[in-house]
Protein backbone atom coordinates (compact mmCIF):
# COMPACT_ATOMS: atom_id res chain seq x y z
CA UNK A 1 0.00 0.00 0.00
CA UNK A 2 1.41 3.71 -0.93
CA UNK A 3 2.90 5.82 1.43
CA UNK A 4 0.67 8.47 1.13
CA UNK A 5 -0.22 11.59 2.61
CA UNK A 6 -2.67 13.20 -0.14
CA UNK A 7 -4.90 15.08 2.64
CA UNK A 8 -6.24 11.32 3.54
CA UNK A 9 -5.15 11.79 7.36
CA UNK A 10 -7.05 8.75 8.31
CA UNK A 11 -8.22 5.49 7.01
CA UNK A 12 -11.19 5.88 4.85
CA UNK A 13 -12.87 2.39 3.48
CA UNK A 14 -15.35 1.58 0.40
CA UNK A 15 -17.39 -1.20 2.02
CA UNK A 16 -20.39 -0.83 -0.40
CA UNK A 17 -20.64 0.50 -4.08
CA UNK A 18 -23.93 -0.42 -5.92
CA UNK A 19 -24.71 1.07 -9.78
CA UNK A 20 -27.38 0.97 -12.61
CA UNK A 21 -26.17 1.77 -16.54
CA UNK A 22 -26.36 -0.20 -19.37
CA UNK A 23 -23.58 -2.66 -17.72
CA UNK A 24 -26.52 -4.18 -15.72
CA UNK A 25 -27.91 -3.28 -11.80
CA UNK A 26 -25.78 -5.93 -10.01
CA UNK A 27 -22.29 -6.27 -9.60
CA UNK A 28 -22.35 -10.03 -11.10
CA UNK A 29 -23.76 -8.35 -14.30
CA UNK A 30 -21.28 -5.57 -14.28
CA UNK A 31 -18.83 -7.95 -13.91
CA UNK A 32 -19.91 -9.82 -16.88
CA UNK A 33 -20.67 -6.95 -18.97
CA UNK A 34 -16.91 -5.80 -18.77
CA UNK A 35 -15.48 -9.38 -19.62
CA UNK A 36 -16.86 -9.06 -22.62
CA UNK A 37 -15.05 -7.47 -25.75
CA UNK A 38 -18.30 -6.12 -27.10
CA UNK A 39 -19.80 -2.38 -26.54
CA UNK A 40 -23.28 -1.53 -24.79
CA UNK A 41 -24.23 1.11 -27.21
CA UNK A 42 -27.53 1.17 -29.45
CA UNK A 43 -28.85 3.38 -32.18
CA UNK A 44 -31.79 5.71 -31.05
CA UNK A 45 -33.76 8.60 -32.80
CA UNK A 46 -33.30 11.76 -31.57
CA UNK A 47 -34.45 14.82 -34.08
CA UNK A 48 -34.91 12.65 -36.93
CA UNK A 49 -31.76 11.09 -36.80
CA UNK A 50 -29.99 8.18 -35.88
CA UNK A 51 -27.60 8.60 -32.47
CA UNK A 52 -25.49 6.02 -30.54
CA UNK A 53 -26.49 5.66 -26.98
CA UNK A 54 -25.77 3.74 -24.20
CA UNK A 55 -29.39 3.06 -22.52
CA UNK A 56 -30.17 0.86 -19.43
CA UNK A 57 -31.04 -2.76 -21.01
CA UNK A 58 -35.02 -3.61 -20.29
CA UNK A 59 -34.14 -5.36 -16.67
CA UNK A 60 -32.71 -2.60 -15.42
CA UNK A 61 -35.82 -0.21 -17.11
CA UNK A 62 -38.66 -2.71 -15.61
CA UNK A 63 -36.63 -2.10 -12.34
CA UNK A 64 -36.70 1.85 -12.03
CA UNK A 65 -40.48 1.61 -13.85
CA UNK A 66 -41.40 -0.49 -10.36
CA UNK A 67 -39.92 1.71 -8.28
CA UNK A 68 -41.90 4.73 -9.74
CA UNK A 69 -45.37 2.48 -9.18
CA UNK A 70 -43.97 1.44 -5.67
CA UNK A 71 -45.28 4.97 -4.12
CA UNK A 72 -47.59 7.99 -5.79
CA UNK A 73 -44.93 10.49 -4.49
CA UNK A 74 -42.08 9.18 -6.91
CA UNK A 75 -44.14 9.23 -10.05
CA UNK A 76 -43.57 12.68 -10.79
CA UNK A 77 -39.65 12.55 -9.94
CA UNK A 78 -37.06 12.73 -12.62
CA UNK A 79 -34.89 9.57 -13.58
CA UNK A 80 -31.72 10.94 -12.47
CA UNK A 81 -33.76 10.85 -8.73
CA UNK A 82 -34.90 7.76 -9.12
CA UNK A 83 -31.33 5.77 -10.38
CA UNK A 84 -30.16 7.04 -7.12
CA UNK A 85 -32.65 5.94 -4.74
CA UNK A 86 -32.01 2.53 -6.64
CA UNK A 87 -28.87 2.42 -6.08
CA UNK A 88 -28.31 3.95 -2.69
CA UNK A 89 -31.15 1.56 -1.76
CA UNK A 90 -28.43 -1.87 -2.86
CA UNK A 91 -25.42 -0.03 -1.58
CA UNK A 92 -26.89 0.22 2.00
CA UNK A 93 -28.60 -2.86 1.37
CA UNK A 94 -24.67 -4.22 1.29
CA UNK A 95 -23.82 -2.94 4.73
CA UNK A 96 -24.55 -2.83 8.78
CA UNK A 97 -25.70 0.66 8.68
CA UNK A 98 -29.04 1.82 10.29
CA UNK A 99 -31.34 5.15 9.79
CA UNK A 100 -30.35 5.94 12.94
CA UNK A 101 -26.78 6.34 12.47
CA UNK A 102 -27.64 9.15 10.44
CA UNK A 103 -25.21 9.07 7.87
CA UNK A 104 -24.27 11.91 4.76
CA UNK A 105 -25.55 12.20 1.72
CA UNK A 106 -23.38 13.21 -1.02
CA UNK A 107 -24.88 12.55 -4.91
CA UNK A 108 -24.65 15.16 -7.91
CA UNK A 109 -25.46 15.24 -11.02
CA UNK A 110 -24.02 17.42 -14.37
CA UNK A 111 -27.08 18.24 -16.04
CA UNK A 112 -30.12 17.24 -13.45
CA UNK A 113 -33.76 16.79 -13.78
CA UNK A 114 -32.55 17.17 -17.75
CA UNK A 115 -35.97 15.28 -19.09
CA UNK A 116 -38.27 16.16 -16.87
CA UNK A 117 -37.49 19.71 -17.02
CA UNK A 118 -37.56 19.48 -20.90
CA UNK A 119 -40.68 18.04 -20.41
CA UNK A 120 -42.47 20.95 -18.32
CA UNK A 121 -40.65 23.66 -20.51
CA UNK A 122 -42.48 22.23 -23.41
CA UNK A 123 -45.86 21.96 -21.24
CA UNK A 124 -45.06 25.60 -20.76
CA UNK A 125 -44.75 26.74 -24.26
CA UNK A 126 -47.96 25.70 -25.08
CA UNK A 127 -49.98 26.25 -22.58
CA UNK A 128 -47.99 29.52 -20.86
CA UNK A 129 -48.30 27.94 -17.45
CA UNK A 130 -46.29 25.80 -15.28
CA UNK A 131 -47.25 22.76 -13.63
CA UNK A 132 -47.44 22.88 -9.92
CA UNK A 133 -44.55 20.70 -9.49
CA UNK A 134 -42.23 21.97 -11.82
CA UNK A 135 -40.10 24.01 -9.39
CA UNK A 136 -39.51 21.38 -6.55
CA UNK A 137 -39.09 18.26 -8.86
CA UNK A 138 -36.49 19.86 -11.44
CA UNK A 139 -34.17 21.30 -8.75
CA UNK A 140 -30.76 19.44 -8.50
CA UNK A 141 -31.41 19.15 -4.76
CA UNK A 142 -33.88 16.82 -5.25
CA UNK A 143 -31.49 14.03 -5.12
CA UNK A 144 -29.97 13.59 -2.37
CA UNK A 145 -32.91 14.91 -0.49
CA UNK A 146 -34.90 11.92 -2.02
CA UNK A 147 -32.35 9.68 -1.07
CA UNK A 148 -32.13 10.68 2.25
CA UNK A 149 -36.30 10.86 2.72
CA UNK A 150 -36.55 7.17 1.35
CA UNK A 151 -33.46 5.96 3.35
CA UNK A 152 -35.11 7.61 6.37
CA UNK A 153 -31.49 9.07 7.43
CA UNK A 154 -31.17 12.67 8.88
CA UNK A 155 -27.68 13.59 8.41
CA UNK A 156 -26.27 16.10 6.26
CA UNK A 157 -27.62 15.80 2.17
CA UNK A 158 -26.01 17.50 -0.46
CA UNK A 159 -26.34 18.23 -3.81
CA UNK A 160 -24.07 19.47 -6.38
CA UNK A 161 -22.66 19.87 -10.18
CA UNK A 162 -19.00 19.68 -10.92
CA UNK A 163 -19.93 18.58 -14.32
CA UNK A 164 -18.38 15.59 -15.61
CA UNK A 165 -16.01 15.11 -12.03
CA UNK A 166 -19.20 15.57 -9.85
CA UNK A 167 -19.35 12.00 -8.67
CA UNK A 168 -15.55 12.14 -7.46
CA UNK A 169 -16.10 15.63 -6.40
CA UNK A 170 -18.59 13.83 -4.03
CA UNK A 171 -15.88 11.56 -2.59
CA UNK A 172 -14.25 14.58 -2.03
CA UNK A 173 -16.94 16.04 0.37
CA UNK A 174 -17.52 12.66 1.94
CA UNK A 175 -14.16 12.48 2.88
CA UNK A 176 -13.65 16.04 3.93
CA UNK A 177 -16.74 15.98 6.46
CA UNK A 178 -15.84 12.31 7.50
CA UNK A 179 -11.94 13.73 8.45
CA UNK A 180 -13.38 16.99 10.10
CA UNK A 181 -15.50 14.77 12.76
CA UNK A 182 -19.13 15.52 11.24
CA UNK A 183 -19.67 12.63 9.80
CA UNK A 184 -18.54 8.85 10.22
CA UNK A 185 -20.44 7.41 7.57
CA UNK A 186 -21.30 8.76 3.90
CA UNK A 187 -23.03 7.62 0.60
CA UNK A 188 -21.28 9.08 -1.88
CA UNK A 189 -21.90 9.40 -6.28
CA UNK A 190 -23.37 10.73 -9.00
CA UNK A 191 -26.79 10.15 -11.08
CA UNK A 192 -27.37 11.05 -14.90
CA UNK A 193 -30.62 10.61 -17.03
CA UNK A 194 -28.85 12.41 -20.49
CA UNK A 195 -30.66 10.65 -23.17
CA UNK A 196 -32.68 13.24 -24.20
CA UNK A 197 -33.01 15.00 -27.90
CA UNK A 198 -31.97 18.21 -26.47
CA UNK A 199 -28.74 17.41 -24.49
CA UNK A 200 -27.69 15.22 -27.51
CA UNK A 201 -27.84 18.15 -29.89
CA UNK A 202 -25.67 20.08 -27.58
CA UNK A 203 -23.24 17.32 -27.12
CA UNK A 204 -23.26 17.54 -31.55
CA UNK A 205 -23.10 21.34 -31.18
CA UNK A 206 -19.78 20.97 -29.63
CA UNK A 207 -18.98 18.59 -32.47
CA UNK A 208 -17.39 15.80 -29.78
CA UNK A 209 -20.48 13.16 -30.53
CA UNK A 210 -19.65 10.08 -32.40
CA UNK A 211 -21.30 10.08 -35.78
CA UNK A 212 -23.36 7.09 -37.13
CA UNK A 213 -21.48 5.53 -40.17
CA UNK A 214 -20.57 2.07 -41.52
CA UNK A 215 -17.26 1.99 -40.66
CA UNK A 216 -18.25 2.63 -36.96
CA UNK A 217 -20.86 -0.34 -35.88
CA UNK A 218 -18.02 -2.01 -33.65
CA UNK A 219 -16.45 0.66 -31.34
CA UNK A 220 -18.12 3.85 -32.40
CA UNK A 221 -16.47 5.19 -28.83
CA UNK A 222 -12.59 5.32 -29.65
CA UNK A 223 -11.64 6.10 -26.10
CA UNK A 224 -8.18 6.23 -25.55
CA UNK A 225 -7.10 5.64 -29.44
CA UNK A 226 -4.74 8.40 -29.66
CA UNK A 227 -4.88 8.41 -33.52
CA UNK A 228 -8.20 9.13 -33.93
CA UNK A 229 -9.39 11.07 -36.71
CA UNK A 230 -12.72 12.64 -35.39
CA UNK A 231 -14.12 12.66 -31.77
CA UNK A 232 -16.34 9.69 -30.73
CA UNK A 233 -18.17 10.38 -27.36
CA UNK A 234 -21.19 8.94 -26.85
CA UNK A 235 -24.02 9.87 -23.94
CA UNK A 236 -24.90 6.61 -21.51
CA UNK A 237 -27.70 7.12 -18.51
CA UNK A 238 -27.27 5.31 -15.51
CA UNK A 239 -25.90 5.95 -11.40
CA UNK A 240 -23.10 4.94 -9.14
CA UNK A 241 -22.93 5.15 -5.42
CA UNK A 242 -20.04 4.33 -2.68
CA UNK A 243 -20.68 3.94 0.96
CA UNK A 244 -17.88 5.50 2.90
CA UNK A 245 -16.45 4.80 6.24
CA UNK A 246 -14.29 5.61 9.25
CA UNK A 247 -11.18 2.79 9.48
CA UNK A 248 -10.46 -0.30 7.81
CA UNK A 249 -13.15 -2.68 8.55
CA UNK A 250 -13.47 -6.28 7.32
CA UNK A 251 -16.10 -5.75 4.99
CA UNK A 252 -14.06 -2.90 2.94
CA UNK A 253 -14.03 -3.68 -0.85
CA UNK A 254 -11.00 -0.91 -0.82
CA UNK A 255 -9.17 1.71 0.88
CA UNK A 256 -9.13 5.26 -0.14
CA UNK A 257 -5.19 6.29 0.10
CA UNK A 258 -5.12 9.38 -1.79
CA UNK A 259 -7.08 11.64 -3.31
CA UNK A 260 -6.51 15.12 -5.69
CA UNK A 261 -7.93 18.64 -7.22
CA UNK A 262 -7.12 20.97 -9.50
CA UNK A 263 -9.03 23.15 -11.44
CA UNK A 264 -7.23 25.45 -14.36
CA UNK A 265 -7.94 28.86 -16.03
CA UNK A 266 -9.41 27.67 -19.28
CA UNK A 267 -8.54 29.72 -22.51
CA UNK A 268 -11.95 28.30 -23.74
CA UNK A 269 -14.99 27.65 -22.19
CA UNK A 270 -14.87 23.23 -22.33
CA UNK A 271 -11.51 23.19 -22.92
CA UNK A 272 -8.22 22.04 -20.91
CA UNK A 273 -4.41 22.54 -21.87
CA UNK A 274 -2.94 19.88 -24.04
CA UNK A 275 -1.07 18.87 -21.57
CA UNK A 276 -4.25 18.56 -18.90
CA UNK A 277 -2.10 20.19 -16.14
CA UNK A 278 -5.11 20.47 -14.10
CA UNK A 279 -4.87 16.19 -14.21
CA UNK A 280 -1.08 16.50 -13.54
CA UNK A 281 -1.91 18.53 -10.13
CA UNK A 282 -4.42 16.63 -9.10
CA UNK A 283 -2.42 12.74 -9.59
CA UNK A 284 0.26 13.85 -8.05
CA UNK A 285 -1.74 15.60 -4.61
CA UNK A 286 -3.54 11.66 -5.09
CA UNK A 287 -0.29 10.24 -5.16
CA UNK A 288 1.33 12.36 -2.37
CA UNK A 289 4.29 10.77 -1.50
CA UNK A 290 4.01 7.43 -2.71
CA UNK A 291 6.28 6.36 -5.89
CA UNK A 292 4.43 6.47 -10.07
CA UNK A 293 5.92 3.30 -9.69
CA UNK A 294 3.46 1.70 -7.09
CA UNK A 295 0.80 2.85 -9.46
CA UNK A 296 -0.28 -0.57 -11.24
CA UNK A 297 -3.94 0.89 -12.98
CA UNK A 298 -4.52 4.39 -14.11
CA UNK A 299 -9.26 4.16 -14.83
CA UNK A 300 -8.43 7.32 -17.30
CA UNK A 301 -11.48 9.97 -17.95
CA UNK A 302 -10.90 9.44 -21.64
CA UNK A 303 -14.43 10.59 -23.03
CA UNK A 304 -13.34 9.64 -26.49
CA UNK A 305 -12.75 13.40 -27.68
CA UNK A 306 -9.46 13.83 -29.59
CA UNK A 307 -7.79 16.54 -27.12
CA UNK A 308 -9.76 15.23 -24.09
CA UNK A 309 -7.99 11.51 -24.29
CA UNK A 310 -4.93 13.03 -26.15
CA UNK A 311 -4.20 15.89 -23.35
CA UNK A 312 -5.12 13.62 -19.99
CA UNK A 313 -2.59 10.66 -21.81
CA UNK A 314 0.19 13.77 -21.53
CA UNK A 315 -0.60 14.23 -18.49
CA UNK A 316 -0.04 10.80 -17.26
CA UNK A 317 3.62 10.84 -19.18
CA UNK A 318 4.51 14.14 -17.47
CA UNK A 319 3.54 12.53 -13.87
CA UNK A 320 4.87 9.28 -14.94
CA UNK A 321 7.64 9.54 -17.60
CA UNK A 322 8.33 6.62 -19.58
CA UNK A 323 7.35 3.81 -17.36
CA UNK A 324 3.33 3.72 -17.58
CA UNK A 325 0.87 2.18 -15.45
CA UNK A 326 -1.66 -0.03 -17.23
CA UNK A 327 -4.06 2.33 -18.77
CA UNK A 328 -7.92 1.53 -19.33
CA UNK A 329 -11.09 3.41 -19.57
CA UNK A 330 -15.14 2.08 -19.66
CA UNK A 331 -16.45 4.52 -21.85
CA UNK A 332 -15.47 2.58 -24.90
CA UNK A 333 -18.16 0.11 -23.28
CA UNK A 334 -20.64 2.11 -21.34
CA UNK A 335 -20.58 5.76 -22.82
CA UNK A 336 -20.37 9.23 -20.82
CA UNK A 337 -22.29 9.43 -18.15
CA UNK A 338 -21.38 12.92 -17.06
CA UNK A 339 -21.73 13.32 -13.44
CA UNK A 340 -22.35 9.26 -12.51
CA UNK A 341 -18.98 9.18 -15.11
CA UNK A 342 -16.39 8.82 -12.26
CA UNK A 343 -18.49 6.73 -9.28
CA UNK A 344 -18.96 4.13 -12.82
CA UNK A 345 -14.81 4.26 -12.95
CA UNK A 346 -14.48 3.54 -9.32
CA UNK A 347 -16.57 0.53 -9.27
CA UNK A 348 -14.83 -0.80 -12.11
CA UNK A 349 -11.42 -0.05 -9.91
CA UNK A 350 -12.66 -1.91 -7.05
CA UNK A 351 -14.12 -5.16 -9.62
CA UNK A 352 -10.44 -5.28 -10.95
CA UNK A 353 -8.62 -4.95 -7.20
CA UNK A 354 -11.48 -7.88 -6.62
CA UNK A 355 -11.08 -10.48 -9.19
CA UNK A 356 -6.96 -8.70 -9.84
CA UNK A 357 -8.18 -9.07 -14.09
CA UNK A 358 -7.50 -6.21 -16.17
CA UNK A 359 -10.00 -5.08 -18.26
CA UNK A 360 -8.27 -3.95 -21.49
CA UNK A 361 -9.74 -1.72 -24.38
CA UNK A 362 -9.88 -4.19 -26.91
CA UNK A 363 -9.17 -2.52 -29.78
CA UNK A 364 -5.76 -0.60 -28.38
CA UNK A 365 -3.12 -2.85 -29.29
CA UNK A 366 -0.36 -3.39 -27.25
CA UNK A 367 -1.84 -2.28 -24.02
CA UNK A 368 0.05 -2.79 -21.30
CA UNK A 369 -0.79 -5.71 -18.43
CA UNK A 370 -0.72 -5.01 -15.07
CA UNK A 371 1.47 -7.88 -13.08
CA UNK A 372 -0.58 -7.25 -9.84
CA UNK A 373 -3.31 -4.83 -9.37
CA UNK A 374 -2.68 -3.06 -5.57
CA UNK A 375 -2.96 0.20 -6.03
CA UNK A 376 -4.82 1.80 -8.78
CA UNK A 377 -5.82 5.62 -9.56
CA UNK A 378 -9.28 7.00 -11.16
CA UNK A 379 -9.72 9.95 -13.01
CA UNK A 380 -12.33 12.03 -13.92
CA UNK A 381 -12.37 16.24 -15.56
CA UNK A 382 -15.24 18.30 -16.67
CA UNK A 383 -16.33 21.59 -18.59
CA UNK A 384 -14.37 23.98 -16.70
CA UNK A 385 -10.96 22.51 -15.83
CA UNK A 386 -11.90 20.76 -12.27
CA UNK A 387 -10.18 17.30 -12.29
CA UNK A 388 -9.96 15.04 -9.48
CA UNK A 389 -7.61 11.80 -8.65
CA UNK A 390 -8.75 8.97 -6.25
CA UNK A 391 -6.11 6.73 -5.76
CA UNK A 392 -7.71 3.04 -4.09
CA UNK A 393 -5.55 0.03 -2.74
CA UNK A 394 -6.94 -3.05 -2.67
């Protein structure tokens, strides 16, 4: 384990993580889903025209529809509310914890209530009213006050949007209450419902969406092919949560030994510098003073933008020099998921420290093997420069 001292002044344990995304609801099926060389992504319509997407499969759908049905006060709530009462519902479902022991509340999301909102602004424009719920079921509080109303805990909720690092940014608080004595216990993520015709056409306004073509059908998501001709991100839905604690109990799936921020001034308004130096700050606060070398898996951000991967892989060099970790990312598999992005790249961290397999990009050749996965580090960067760095040993 590192010798670290990344602003992680005592032990801090994952004994829970639970998700929902296209990979599946449990972590068997997640599991399974990431063996597998093959990609998650569908075509949808959106505007008339065909767009990849990375949807929940019909399980996982039939789930979240039940949950809706199983109480008239959830009908109305927004997807994005309802994957993380899900999910926070299986991660506590994994552990000791009680209502009494009034744990945090920690989940975020980049965009929010995106379809419901759509949904009443379009009400609005034709009929020039607002529904009487519009206001309290599209605010981005609404999720972890949800959570903590159907979890029946009264500790400390809170909702935020770091964009595409908001899950990790959410670690980040947990942590930060849970060192400062508030808090001994925290569920910590991110929840995105972005399949929608309008967040799609902003993602293509930006020109970063993966286009449908023939040559594409395999691996339309090129994350982490550096020679890339065109930029191949595609949206997913779906939510990830971690259950933090105090110490180093038996149950921990891993330990939290580092962690890092950085946030740069941006010469444009979603860009970073080519050489991501707001990723170079932030691995090496994670890495503190532990050795590159101990460093056996780097989960990169990797969206599958040209300068997104291109700039975070120069990053790692500068931080690393010439002897790289094994690098991998999911989003070749499982799309961006904006805000539940980085929570979905920790639980894949903690399945590899688990089963100690690799789970390659299958169409990089050459990728390096780990020998032993110990120690590996997560990444995650959004509109605006704000990376963050979790470093986990198993």
């Amino acid at each position: 384990m590192p010798d670290n001292l990344s602003f992680v002044h005592q032990p801090i344990s994952i004994t829970a993580i639970s998700s929902i995304s296209s990979l599946g609801s449990s972590s068997e099926e997640v599991w399974a889903s990431y063996k597998g060389a093959i990609t998650l992504f569908s075509k949808a319509t959106f505007n008339l025209e065909k767009e990849w997407i990375a949807a929940l499969g019909s399980d996982a759908k039939n789930e979240i529809e039940q949950l809706r049905k199983s109480d008239t006060k959830y009908k109305k709530l927004d997807d994005t509310v309802l994957f993380a009462i899900y999910t926070s519902r299986k991660a506590l479902a994994q552990t000791n914890w009680k209502s009494q022991d009034n744990f945090g509340i920690n989940i975020g999301s980049s965009r929010g209530a995106t379809g419901l909102f759509e949904s009443y602004h379009s009400e609005y424009l034709k009929n020039n009213k607002a529904a009487t719920l519009t206001s309290p079921t599209t605010t981005l509080g609404n999720i972890s006050s949800w959570v903590a109303h159907d979890l029946n805990t009264r500790g400390p909720e809170i909702s935020h949007s770091i964009t595409c690092s908001t899950a990790l940014h959410a670690m980040l608080n947990g942590i930060a209450w849970m060192q400062a004595g508030m808090a001994n216990k925290f569920i910590v993520g991110g929840s995105e419902a972005p399949l929608t015709a309008f967040t799609i056409a902003q993602m293509k306004a930006l020109k970063i969406y993966a286009k449908v073509t023939e040559r594409n059908q395999s691996y339309p998501c090129q994350a982490l092919n550096l020679d890339k001709k065109q930029n191949t991100m595609i949206l997913g839905e779906g939510a990830a949560v971690a259950c933090l604690e105090k110490g180093t109990p038996k149950n921990a799936l891993a330990k939290v030994s580092g962690i890092g921020y950085a946030t740069e001034i941006l010469a444009h308004n979603i860009s970073i510098s080519s050489d991501a130096n707001c990723f170079q700050r932030s691995m090496r606060m994670a890495l503190g003073n532990a050795s590159p070398s101990t460093i056996d898996v780097i989960v990169m951000h990797a969206p599958g933008t040209i300068k997104g991967d291109a700039s975070e892989h120069l990053a790692i060099q500068k931080v690393f020099g010439n002897d790289l970790p094994a690098l991998t990312s999911n989003k070749w598999k499982v799309g961006h998921t904006f805000g539940a992005s980085g929570m979905l790249s920790i639980e894949l961290a903690i399945l590899m420290l688990k089963q100690q397999q690799f789970i390659p990009v299958p169409f990089i050749s050459k990728m390096k093997t780990p020998k032993k996965i110990e120690n590996i580090l997560v990444n995650a960067v959004g509109f605006g420069g704000n990376a963050v760095s979790i470093l986990l040993s198993k």
